[in-house]
Protein backbone atom coordinates (compact mmCIF):
# COMPACT_ATOMS: atom_id res chain seq x y z
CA UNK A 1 0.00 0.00 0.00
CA UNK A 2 2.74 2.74 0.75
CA UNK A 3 3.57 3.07 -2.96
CA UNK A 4 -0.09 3.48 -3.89
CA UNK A 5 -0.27 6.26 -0.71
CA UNK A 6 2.68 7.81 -2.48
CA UNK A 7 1.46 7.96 -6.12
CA UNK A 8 -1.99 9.23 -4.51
CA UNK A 9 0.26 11.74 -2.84
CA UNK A 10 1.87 13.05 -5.65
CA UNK A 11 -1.24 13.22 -7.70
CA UNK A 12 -2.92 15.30 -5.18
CA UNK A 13 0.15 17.79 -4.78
CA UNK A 14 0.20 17.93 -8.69
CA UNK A 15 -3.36 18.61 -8.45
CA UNK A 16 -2.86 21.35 -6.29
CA UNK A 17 -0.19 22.93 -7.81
CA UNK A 18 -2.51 23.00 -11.03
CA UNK A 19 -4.93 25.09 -8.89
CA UNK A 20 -2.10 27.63 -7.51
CA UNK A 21 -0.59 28.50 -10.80
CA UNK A 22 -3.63 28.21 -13.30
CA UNK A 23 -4.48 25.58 -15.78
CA UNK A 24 -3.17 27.76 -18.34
CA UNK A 25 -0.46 28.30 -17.18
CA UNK A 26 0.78 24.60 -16.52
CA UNK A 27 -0.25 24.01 -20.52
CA UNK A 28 1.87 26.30 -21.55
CA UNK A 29 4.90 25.80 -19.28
CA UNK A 30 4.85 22.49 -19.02
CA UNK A 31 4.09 21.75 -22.55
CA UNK A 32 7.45 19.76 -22.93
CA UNK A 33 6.13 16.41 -21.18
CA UNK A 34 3.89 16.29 -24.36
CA UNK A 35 6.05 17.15 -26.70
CA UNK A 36 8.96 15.18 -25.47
CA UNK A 37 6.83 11.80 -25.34
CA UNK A 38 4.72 12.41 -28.25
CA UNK A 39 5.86 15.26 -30.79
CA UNK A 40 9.11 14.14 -31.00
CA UNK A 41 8.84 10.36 -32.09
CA UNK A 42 6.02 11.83 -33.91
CA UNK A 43 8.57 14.23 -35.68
CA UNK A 44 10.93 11.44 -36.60
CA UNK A 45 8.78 9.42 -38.30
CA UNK A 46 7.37 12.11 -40.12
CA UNK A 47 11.06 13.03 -41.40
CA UNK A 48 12.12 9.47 -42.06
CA UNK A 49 9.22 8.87 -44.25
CA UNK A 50 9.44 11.74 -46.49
CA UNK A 51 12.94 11.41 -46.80
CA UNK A 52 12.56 7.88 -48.14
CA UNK A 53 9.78 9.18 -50.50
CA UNK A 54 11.51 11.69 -52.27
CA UNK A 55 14.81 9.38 -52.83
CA UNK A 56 13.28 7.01 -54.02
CA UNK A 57 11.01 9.33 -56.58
CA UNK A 58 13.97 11.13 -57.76
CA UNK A 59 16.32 7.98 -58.51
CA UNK A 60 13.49 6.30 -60.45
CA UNK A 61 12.88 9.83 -62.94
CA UNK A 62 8.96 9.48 -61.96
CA UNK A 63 8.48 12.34 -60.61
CA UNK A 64 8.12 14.21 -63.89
CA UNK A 65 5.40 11.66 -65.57
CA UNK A 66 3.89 11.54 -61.75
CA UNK A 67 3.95 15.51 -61.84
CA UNK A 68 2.25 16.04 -65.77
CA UNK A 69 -0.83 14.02 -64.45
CA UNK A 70 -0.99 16.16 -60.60
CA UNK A 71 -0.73 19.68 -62.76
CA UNK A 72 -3.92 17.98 -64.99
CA UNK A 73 -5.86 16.85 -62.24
CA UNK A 74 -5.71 20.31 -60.58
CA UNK A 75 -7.26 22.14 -63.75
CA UNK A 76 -9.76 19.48 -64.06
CA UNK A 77 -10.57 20.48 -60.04
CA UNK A 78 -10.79 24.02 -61.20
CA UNK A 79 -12.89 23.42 -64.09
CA UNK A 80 -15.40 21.39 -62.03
CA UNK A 81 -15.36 24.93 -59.56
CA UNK A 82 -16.32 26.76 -62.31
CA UNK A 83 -19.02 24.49 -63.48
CA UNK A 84 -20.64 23.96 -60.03
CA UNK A 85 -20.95 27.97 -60.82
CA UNK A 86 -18.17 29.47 -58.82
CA UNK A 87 -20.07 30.29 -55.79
CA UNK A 88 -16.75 30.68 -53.00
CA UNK A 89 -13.49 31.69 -53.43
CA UNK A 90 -10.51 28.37 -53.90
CA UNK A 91 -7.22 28.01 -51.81
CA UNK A 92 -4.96 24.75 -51.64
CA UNK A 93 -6.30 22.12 -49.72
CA UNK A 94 -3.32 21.33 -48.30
CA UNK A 95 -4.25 21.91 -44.37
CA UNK A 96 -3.33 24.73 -42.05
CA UNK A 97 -1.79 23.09 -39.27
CA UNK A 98 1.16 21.69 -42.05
CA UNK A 99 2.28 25.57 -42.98
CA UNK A 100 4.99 26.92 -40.43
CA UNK A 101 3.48 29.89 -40.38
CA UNK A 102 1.53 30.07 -36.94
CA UNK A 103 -1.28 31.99 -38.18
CA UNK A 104 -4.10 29.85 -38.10
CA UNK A 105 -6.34 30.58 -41.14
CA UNK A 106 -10.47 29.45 -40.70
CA UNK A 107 -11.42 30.35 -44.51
CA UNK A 108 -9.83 26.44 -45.43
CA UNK A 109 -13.51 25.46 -43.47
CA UNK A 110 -15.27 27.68 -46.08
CA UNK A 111 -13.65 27.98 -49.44
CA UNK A 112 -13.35 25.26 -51.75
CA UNK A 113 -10.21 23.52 -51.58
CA UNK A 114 -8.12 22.38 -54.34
CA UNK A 115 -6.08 19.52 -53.14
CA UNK A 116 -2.26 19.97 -54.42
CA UNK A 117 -0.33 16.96 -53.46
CA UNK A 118 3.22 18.22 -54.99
CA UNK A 119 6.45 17.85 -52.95
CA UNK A 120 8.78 16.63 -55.60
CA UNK A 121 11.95 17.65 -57.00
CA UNK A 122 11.64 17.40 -60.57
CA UNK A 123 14.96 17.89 -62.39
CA UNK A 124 18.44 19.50 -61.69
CA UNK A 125 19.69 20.91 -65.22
CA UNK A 126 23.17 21.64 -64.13
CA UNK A 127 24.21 23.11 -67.85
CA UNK A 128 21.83 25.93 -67.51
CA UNK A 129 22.37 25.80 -63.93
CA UNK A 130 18.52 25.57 -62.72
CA UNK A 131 16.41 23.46 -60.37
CA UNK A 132 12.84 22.88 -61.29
CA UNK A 133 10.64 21.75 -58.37
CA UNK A 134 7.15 21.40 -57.02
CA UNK A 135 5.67 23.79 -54.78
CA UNK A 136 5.73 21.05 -51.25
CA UNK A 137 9.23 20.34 -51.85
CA UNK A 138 11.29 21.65 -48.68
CA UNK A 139 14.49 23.32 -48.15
CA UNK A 140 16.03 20.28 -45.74
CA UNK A 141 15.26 17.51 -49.09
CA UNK A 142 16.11 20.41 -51.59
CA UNK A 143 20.00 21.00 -49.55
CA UNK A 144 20.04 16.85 -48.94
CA UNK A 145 19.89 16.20 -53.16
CA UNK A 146 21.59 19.19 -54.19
CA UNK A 147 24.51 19.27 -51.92
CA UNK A 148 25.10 15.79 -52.78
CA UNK A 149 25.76 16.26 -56.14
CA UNK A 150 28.02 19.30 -55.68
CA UNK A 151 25.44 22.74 -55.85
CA UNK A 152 23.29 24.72 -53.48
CA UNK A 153 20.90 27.10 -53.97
CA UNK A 154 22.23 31.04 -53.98
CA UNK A 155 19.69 31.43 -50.73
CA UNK A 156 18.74 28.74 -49.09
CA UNK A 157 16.26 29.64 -46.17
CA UNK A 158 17.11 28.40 -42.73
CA UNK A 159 14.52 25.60 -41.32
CA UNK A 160 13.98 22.00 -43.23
CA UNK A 161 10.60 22.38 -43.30
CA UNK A 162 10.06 25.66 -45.93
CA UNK A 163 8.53 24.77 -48.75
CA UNK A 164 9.55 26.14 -52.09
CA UNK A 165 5.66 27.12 -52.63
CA UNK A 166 5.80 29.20 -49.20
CA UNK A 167 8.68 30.62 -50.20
CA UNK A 168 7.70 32.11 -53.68
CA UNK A 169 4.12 32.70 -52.78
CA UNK A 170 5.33 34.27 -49.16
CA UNK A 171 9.24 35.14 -49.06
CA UNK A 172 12.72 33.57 -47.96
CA UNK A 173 15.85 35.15 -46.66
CA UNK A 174 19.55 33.77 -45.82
CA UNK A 175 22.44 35.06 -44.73
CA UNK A 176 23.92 35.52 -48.59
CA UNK A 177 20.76 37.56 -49.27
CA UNK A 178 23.44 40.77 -49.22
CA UNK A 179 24.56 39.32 -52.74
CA UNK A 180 21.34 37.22 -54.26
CA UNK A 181 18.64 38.83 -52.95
CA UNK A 182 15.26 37.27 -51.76
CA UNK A 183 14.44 33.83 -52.31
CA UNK A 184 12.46 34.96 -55.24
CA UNK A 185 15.30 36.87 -56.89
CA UNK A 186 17.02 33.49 -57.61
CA UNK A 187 13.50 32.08 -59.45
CA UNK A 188 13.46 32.30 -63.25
CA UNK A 189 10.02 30.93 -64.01
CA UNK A 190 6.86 29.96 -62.26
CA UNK A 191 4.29 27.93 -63.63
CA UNK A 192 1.00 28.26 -62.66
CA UNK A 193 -2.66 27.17 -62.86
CA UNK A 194 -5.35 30.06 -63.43
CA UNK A 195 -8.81 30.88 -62.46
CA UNK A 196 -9.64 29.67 -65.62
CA UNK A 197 -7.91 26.13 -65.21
CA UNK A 198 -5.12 26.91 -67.79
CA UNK A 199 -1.87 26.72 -67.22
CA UNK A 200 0.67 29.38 -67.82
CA UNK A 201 4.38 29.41 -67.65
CA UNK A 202 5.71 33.20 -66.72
CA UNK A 203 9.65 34.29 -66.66
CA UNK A 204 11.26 37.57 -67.15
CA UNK A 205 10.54 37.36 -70.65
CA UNK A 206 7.07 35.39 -71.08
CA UNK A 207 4.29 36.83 -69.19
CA UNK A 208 6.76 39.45 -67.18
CA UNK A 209 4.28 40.80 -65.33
CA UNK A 210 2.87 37.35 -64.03
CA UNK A 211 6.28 36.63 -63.34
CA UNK A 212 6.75 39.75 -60.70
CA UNK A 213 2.89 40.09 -58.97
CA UNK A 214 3.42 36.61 -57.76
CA UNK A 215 5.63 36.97 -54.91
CA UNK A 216 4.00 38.27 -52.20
CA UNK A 217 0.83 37.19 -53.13
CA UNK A 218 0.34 34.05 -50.90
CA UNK A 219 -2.14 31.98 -53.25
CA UNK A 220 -4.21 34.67 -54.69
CA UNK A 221 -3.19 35.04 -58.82
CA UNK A 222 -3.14 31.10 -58.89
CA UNK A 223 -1.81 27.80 -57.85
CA UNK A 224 1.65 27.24 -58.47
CA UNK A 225 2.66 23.57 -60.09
CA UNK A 226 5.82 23.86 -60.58
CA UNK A 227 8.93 26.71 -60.07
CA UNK A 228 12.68 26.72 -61.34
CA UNK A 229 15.16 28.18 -59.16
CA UNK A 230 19.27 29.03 -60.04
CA UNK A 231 21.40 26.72 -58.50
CA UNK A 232 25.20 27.55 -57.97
CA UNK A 233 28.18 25.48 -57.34
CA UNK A 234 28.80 24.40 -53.47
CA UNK A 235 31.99 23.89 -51.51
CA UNK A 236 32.36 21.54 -48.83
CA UNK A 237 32.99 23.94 -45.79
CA UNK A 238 31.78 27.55 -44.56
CA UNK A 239 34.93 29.48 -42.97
CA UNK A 240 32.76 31.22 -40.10
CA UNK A 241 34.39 34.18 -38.50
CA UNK A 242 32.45 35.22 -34.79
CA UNK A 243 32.91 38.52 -33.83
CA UNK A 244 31.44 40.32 -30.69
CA UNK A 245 30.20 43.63 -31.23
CA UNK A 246 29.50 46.11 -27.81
CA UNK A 247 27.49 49.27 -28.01
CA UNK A 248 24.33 49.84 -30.30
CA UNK A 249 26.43 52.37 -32.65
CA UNK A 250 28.93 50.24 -33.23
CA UNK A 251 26.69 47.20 -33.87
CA UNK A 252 25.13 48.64 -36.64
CA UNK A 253 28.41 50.32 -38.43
CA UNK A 254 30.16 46.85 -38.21
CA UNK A 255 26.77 44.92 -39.49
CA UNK A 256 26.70 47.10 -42.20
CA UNK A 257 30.44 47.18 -43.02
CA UNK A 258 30.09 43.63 -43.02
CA UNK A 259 26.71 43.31 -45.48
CA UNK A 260 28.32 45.57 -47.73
CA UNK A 261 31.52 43.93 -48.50
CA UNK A 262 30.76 41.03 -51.14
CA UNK A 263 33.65 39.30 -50.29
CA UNK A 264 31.58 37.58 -47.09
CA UNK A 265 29.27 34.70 -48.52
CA UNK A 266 27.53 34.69 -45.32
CA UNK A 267 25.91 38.04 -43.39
CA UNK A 268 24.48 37.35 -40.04
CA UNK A 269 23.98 38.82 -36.56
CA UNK A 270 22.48 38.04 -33.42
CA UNK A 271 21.82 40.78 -30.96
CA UNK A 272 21.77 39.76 -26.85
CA UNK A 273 20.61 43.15 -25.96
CA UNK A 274 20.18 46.68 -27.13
CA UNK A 275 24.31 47.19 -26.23
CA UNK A 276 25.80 43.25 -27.39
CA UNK A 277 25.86 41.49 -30.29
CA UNK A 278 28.01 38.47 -32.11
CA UNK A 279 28.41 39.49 -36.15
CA UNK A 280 28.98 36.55 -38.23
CA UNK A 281 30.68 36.59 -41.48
CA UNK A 282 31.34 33.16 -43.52
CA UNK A 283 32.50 32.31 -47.49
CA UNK A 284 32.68 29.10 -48.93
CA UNK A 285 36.18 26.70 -49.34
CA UNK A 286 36.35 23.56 -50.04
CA UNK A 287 39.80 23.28 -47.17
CA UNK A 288 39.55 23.37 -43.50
CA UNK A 289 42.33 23.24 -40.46
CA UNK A 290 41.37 20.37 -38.42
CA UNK A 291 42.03 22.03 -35.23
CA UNK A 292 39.13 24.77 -36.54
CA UNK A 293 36.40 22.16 -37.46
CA UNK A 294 32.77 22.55 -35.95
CA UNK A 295 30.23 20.14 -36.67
CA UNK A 296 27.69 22.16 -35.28
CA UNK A 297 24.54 19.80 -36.96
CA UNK A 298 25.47 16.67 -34.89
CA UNK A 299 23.00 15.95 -32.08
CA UNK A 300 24.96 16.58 -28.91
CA UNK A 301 26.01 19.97 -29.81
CA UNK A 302 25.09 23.25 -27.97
CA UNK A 303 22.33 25.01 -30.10
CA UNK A 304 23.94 27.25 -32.40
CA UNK A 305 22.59 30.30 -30.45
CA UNK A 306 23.84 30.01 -27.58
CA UNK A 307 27.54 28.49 -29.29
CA UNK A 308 27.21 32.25 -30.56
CA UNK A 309 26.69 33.65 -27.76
CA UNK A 310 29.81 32.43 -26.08
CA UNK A 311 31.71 34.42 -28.03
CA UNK A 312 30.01 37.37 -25.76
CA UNK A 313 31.94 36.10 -22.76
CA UNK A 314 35.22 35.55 -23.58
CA UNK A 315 34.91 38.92 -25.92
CA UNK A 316 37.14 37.51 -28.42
CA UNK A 317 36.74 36.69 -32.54
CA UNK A 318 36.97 33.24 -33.71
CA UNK A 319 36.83 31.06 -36.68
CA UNK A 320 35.42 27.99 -37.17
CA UNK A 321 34.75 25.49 -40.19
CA UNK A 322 31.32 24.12 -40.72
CA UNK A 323 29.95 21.52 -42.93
CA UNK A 324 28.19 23.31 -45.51
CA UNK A 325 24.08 21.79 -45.06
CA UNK A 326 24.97 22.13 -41.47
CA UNK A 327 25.55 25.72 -41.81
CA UNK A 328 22.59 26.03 -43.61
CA UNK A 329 20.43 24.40 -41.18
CA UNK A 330 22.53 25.67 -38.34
CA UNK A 331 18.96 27.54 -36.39
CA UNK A 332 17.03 23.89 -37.37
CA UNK A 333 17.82 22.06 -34.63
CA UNK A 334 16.53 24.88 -31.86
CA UNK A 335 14.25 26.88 -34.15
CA UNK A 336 16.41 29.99 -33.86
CA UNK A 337 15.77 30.24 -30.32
CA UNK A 338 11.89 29.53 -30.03
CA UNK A 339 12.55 25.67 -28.68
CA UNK A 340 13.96 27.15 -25.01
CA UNK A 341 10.13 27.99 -24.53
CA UNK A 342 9.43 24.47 -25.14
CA UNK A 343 11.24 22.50 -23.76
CA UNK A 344 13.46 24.56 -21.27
CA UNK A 345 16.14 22.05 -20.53
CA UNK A 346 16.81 21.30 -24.18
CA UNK A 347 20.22 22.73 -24.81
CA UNK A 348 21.58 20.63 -21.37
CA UNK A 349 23.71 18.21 -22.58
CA UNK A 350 22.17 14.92 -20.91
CA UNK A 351 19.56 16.24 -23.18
CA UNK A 352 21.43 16.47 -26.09
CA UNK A 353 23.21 13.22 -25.87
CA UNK A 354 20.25 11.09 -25.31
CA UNK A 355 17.44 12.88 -27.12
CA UNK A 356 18.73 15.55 -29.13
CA UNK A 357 18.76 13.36 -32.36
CA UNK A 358 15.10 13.97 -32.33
CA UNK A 359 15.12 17.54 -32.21
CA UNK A 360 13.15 19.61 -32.97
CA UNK A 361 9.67 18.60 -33.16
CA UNK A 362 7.81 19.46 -36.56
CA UNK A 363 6.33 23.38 -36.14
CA UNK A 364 3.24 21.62 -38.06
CA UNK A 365 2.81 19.13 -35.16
CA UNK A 366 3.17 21.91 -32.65
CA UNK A 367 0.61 23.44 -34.07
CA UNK A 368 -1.72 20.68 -34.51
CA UNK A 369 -1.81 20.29 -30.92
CA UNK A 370 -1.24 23.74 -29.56
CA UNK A 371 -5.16 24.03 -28.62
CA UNK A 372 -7.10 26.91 -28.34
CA UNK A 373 -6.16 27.90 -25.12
CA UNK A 374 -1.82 27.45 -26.14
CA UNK A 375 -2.73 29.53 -29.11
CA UNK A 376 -4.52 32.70 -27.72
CA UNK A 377 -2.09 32.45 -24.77
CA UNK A 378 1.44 32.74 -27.10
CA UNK A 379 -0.84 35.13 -29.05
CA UNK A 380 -1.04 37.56 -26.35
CA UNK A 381 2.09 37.18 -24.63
CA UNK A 382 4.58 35.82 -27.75
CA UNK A 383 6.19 37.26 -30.46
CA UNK A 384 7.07 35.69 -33.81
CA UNK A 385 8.00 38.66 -35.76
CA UNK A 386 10.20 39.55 -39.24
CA UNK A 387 10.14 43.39 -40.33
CA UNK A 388 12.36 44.55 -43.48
CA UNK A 389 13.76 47.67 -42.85
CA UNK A 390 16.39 49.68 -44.74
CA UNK A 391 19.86 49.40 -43.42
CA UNK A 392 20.37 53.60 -43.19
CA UNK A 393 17.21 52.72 -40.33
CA UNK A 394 18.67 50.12 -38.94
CA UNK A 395 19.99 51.96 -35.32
CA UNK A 396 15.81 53.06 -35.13
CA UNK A 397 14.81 50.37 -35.83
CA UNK A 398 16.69 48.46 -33.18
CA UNK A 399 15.62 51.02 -30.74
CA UNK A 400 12.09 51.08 -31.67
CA UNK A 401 11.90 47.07 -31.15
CA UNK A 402 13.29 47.50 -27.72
CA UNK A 403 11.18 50.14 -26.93
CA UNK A 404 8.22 48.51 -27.85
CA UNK A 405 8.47 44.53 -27.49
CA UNK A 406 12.00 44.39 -25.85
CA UNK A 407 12.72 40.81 -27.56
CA UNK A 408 16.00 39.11 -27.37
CA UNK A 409 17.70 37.41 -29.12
CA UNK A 410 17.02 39.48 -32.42
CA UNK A 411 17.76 38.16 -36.05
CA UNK A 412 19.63 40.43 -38.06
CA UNK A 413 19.75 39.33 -41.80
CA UNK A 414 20.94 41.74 -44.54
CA UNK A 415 19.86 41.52 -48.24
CA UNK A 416 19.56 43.38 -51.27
CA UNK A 417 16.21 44.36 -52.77
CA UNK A 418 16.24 45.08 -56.79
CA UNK A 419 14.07 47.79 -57.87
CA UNK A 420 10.95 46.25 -59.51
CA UNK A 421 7.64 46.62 -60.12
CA UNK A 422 5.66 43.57 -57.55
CA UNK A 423 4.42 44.45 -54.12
CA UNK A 424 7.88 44.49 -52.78
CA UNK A 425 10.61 47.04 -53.82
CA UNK A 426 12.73 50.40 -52.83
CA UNK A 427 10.87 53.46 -52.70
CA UNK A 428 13.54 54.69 -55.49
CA UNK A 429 14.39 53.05 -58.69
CA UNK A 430 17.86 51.97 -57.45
CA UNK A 431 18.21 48.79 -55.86
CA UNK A 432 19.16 49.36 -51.75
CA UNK A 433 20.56 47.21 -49.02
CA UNK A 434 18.08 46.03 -46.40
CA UNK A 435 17.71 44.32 -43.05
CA UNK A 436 15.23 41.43 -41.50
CA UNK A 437 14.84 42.27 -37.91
CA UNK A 438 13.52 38.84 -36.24
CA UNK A 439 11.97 39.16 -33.47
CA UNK A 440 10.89 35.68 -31.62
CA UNK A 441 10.05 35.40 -28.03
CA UNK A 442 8.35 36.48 -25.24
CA UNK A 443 8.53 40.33 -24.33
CA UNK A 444 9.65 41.62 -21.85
CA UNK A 445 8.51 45.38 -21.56
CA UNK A 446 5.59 45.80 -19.08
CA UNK A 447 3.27 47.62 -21.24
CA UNK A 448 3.12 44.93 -23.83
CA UNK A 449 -0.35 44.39 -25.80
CA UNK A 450 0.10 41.95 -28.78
CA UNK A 451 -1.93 44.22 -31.29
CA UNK A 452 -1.02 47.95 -29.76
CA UNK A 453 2.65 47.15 -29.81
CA UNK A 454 2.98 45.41 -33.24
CA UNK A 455 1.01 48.29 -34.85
CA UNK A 456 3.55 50.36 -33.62
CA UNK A 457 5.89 48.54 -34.97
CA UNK A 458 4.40 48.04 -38.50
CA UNK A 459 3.84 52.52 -38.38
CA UNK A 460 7.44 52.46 -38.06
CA UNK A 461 8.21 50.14 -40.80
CA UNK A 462 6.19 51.68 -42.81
CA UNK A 463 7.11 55.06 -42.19
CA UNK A 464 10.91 53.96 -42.89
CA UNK A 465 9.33 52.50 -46.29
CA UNK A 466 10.07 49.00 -44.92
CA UNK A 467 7.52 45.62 -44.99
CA UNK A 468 6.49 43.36 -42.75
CA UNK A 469 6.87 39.45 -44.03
CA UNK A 470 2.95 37.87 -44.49
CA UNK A 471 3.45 34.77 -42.61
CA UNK A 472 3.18 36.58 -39.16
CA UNK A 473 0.43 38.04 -37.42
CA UNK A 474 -0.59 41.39 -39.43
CA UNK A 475 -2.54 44.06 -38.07
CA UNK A 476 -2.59 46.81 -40.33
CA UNK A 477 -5.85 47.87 -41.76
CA UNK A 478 -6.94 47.74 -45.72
CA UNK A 479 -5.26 51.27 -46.25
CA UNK A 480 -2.29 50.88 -44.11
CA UNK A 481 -1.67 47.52 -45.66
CA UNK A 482 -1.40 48.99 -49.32
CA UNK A 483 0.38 52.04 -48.27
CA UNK A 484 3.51 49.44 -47.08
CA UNK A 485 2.51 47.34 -50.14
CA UNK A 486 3.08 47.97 -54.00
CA UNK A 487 -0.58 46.79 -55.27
CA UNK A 488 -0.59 48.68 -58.95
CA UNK A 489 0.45 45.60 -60.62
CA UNK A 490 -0.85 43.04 -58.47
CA UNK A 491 -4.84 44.62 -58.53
CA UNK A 492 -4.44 44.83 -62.12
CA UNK A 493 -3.47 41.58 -63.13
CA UNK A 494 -6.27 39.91 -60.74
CA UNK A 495 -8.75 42.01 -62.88
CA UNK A 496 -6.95 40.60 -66.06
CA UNK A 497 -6.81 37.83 -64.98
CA UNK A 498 -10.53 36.70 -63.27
CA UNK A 499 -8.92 36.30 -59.13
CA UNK A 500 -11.12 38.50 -58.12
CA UNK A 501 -14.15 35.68 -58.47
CA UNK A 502 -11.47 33.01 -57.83
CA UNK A 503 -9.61 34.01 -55.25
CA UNK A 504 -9.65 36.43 -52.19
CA UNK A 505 -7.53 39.63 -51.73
CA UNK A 506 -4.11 38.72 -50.04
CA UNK A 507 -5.15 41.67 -47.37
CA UNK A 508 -8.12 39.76 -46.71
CA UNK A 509 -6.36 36.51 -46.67
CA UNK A 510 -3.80 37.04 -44.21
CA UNK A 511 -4.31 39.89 -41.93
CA UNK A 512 -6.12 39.65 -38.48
CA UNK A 513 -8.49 42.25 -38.94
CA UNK A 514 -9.82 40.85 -41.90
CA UNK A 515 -10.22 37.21 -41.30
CA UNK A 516 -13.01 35.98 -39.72
């Protein structure tokens, strides 16, 4: 009987403690007994699976007889909406929970969904220098295939599970951005199924202005089938060079000393607080001193953040060699910095040596299971931020985050924005160097309100001719929204075009005030 008295024990103090702190408050603080007994088995399968899939797709060439019959089937889904007479708006049926975005959009319940089951890579054409792939293909089995065979993309977004269509539809950003761009700056054609069920293939040449309203747009000029994407040689190693920064001044004159010189591959900082922050600077070599070498992808080792941060405390540079995918994928493993809230303990090395192969649980999965009380609660008291600023702003815009969020650690990403003519471009007709602020985590000013403070935040951006990325919460209203957005081109060609019947506004698809 005394173990049974002691279980019953336990249970009842458990039960107690529920009742002091708040059931909340235990499901969302203690949400890492779920995820570590569920989630992350969950998360392995999922992985092992889909990595089997696509191998064995590519090596037997089906994927491009297999993809031919899914672009059909789609326009025979649209031409069976238009027959039934059109009567809601379409959107991939593909469903929410499997985006990493953690908006979670309700109009999947009411429009009529086109199911798009595309996650293959279909060829790698290494004389013109060009991937073509299918809209669910990822970034983790994109870098597994290409960096196999000797290329990489030119910018290669940071977590596995990014898919290509997210990435065109939405937007992507590395830490060579400074030299390529956005992810869609290194796209050369899109191919695309329209309201009308046809399908269209748009470049810089063939249907040009097609080929510049679609990124952005997030679903709402067509479905995307298919997309080819540059693909550059790849070297074995990155040559990483750490360097801690002190003082908010000298911070920003370093980052962009650093984003401007085209020498550096790699552009990246992380900012500890307003005063400290680790700049990192990396290029490409296909040699690397053993004594130097850091496999920072294997299991056991710290999460890349806080390896960074390191560098803080002994205030000296370093340089390190990393394995090229693992470089890529270096934020993968913790989710930049977001898996701490999870599962708090996560970076402690028992941790790491007996679990940490199965890190990090799918964001899909997390959000599957989240519930409605996990979701309004990281609503309200979370932030999951990326705003685009140019660099001349960047000391305000710093300032302005820490006045009104005070999040840390914050991304800081430079990249070069072309002038163009889609919703996203200088205010000049020059291209101009820019920087993604990313802000994840909880706040920690006082007077933090989820929508007050991020409208703040978006006037800013705004006002410094800056955007906010779409797959975050968005609060601007229909006139703010268009005054940070270029939507000449984009409104006209959904006229041309017959969206406005087929498909809603990207305003009212993605922003909170809007949705219903």
């Amino acid at each position: 009987m005394d173990p049974l008295l002691y279980l019953a024990g336990l249970v009842v103090m458990f039960l107690l403690w529920i009742r002091v702190k708040g059931l909340d408050y235990v499901i969302v603080h203690q949400r890492w007994i779920f995820v570590c007994l569920f989630l992350l088995p969950l998360s392995v399968i999922f992985d092992v699976y889909y990595y089997v899939r696509a191998w064995l797709i590519f090596k037997m060439c089906s994927a491009p007889k297999l993809h031919d019959q899914r672009v059909r089937d789609i326009q025979r889904q649209v031409r069976e909406w238009r027959k039934e007479g059109s009567k809601t708006y379409m959107c991939t049926g593909r469903p929410g929970w499997l985006t990493v975005s953690l908006r979670v959009g309700k109009y999947k319940k009411t429009h009529k969904n086109i199911m798009i089951n595309m996650m293959d890579i279909l060829e790698v054409d290494t004389q013109r220098q060009v991937v073509r792939v299918e809209p669910l293909a990822n970034m983790g089995q994109v870098t597994a295939l290409l960096n196999s065979i000797g290329w990489t993309l030119p910018v290669l977004p940071e977590l596995d599970d990014l898919t290509v269509g997210g990435l065109v539809m939405g937007t992507g950003i590395e830490s060579s951005s400074h030299i390529y761009g956005l992810f869609q700056h290194i796209c050369v054609a899109y191919e695309l199924v329209l309201a009308d069920g046809s399908l269209v293939r748009c470049t810089e040449e063939e249907n040009s202005d097609l080929f510049h309203a679609v990124p952005w747009s997030c679903g709402t000029l067509g479905f995307l089938v298919a997309a080819e994407i540059k693909i550059v040689p790849a070297k074995s190693w990155v040559k990483l060079r750490y360097e801690p920064v002190r003082g908010l001044e000298n911070i920003c004159k370093r980052f962009t000393e650093a984003s401007e010189n085209k020498h550096n591959t790699f552009v990246e900082g992380i900012q500890y607080s307003l005063d400290s922050a680790v700049i990192m600077t990396g290029t490409m070599t296909d040699h690397a001193e053993p004594d130097k070498i850091n496999r920072i992808g294997q299991h056991f080792q710290p999460w890349f953040f806080k390896h960074v941060e390191s560098y803080l405390g002994s205030d000296q540079t370093g340089v390190e060699y990393v394995p090229l995918r693992q470089y890529y994928h270096r934020h993968t493993r913790s989710i930049f910095w977001e898996l701490q809230d999870i599962i708090p303990f996560g970076n402690n090395p028992v941790f790491r040596w007996i679990f940490g192969w199965m890190v990090p649980p799918k964001i899909s999965l997390l959000k599957l299971t989240q519930g409605e009380t996990i979701r309004r609660l990281y609503e309200q008291h979370h932030v999951v931020q990326d705003m685009l600023v140019p660099m001349k702003n960047l000391q305000a815009a710093i300032t302005r985050f820490h006045e009104d969020i005070e999040v840390y650690p914050l991304w800081l990403c430079p990249f070069l924005l072309p002038a163009g003519r889609g919703m996203v471009h200088p205010k000049g007709q020059e291209e101009e160097l820019y920087v993604d602020i990313g802000a994840y985590g909880e706040p920690k000013v006082k007077h933090f309100e989820a929508k007050a403070s991020t409208r703040q935040l978006e006037k800013f951006v705004r006002d410094s001719h800056g955007f906010q990325m779409l797959y975050a919460d968005v609060y601007m209203d229909r006139e703010e929204f268009w005054e940070m957005f270029d939507g000449q081109l984009y409104h006209r060609l959904r006229e041309e075009l017959g969206c406005k019947e087929a498909f809603p506004e990207v305003y009212d698809k993605i922003c909170k005030s809007a949705r219903h």
